[in-house]
Structure formats: C-alpha cells, structure tokens
Protein backbone atom coordinates (compact mmCIF):
# COMPACT_ATOMS: atom_id res chain seq x y z
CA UNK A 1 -7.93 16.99 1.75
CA UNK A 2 -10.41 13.73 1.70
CA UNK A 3 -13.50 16.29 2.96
CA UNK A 4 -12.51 18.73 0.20
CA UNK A 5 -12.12 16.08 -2.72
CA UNK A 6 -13.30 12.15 -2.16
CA UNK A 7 -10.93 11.50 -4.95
CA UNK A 8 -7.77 12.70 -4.51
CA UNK A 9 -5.70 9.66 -4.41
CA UNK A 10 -2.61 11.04 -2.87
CA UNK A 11 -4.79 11.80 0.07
CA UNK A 12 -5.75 8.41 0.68
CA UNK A 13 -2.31 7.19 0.22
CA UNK A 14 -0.86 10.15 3.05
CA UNK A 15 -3.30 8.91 5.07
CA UNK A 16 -2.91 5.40 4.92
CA UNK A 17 1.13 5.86 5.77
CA UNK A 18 -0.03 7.46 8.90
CA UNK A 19 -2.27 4.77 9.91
CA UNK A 20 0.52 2.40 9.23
CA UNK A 21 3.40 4.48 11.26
CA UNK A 22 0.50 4.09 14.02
CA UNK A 23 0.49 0.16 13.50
CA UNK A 24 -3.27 0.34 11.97
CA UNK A 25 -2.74 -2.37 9.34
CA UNK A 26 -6.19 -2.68 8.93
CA UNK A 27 -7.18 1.21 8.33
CA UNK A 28 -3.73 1.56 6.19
CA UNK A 29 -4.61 -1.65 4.25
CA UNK A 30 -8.52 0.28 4.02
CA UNK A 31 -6.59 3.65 2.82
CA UNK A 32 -4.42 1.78 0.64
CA UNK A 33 -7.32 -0.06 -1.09
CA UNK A 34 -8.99 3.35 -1.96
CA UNK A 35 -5.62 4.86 -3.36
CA UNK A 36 -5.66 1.33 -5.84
CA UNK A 37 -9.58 2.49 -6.70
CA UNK A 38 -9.08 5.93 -7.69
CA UNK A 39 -5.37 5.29 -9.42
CA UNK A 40 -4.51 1.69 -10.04
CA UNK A 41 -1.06 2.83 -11.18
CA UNK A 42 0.06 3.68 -8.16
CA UNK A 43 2.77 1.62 -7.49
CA UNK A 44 3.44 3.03 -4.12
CA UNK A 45 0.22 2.32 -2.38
CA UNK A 46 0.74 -1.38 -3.42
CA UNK A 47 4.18 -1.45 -1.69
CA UNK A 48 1.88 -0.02 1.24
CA UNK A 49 -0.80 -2.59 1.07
CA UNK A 50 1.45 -5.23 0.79
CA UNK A 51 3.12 -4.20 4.20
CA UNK A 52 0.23 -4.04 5.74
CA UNK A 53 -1.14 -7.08 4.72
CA UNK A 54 2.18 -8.85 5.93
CA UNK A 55 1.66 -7.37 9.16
CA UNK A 56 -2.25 -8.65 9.18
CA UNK A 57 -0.47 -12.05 8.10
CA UNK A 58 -1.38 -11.92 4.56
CA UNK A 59 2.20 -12.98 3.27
CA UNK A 60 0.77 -14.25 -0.27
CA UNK A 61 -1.25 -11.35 -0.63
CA UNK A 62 1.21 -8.95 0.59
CA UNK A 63 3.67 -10.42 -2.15
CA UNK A 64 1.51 -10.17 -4.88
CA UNK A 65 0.87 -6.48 -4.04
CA UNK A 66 4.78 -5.80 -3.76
CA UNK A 67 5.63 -7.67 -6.70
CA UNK A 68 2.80 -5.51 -8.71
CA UNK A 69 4.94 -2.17 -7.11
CA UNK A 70 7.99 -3.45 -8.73
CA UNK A 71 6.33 -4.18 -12.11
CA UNK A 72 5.02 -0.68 -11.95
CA UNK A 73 8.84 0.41 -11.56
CA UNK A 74 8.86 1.65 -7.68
CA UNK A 75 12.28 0.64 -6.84
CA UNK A 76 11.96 0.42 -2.95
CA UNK A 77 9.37 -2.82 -3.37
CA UNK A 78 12.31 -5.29 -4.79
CA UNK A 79 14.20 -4.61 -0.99
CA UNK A 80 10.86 -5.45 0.63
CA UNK A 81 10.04 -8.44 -1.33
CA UNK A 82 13.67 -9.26 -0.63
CA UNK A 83 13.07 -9.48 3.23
CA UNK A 84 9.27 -10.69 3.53
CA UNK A 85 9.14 -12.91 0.82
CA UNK A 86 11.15 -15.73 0.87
C-alpha cells in the first residue's frame, strides 16, 4: 500500500504495529512518526509511538505521546499510561 500511495497514513501505522509485534522499536517508532506527518490526529499511532519509545527507554517521551492519544479520545492510552507511567 506504501509503493502504491506514499501517503496513506493507515499504511504507515499497519506497518509500524508489525514492526513493533517483531520488537523493532526503532522502525515502529520510524513508521509511527510518518503516520503523525501525514495525519497528526491520529491518536492511535501516538499510543504506538509512545510504546515504542518506552521500550527504546524514552519514558518522558513515551508519556507525552500517550497522554496526547488520550486527549485525542483513544480510550486504550489511559490503561497504558496507567502501567508505564508512574
């Protein structure tokens, strides 16, 4: 889908759960960042980054980017700020 159209965000996003499943922080947290560039609503891809960025040892970042999730109403981001950032 990312050879057919460089901005389809939801591609990015797919792709950047895989890499994360496959304990790439660094490529998710790289897939992740494009998602944010093409749709900066997308209050998924910032629960994403910010478990990523936990796992790269980022906890301050990786809070910010979950707390920005939950402010952009994705429900799931309040249980992971409730167990990585306390």
């Amino acid at each position: 889908a990312i050879a057919l159209d460089q901005n389809a965000d939801f591609a990015y996003f797919n792709r950047g759960n895989a890499k994360f499943e496959l304990k790439d922080y660094k490529g998710a947290r790289l897939d992740y960042n494009k998602t944010i560039l093409l749709n900066k609503e997308y209050a998924e891809a910032f629960c994403g980054r910010g478990k990523a960025k936990y796992h790269l040892g980022d906890k301050d970042g990786a809070c910010k980017d979950l707390k920005k999730s939950r402010r952009l109403n994705f429900e799931e981001a309040g249980e992971v700020i409730k167990k990585l950032c306390k």
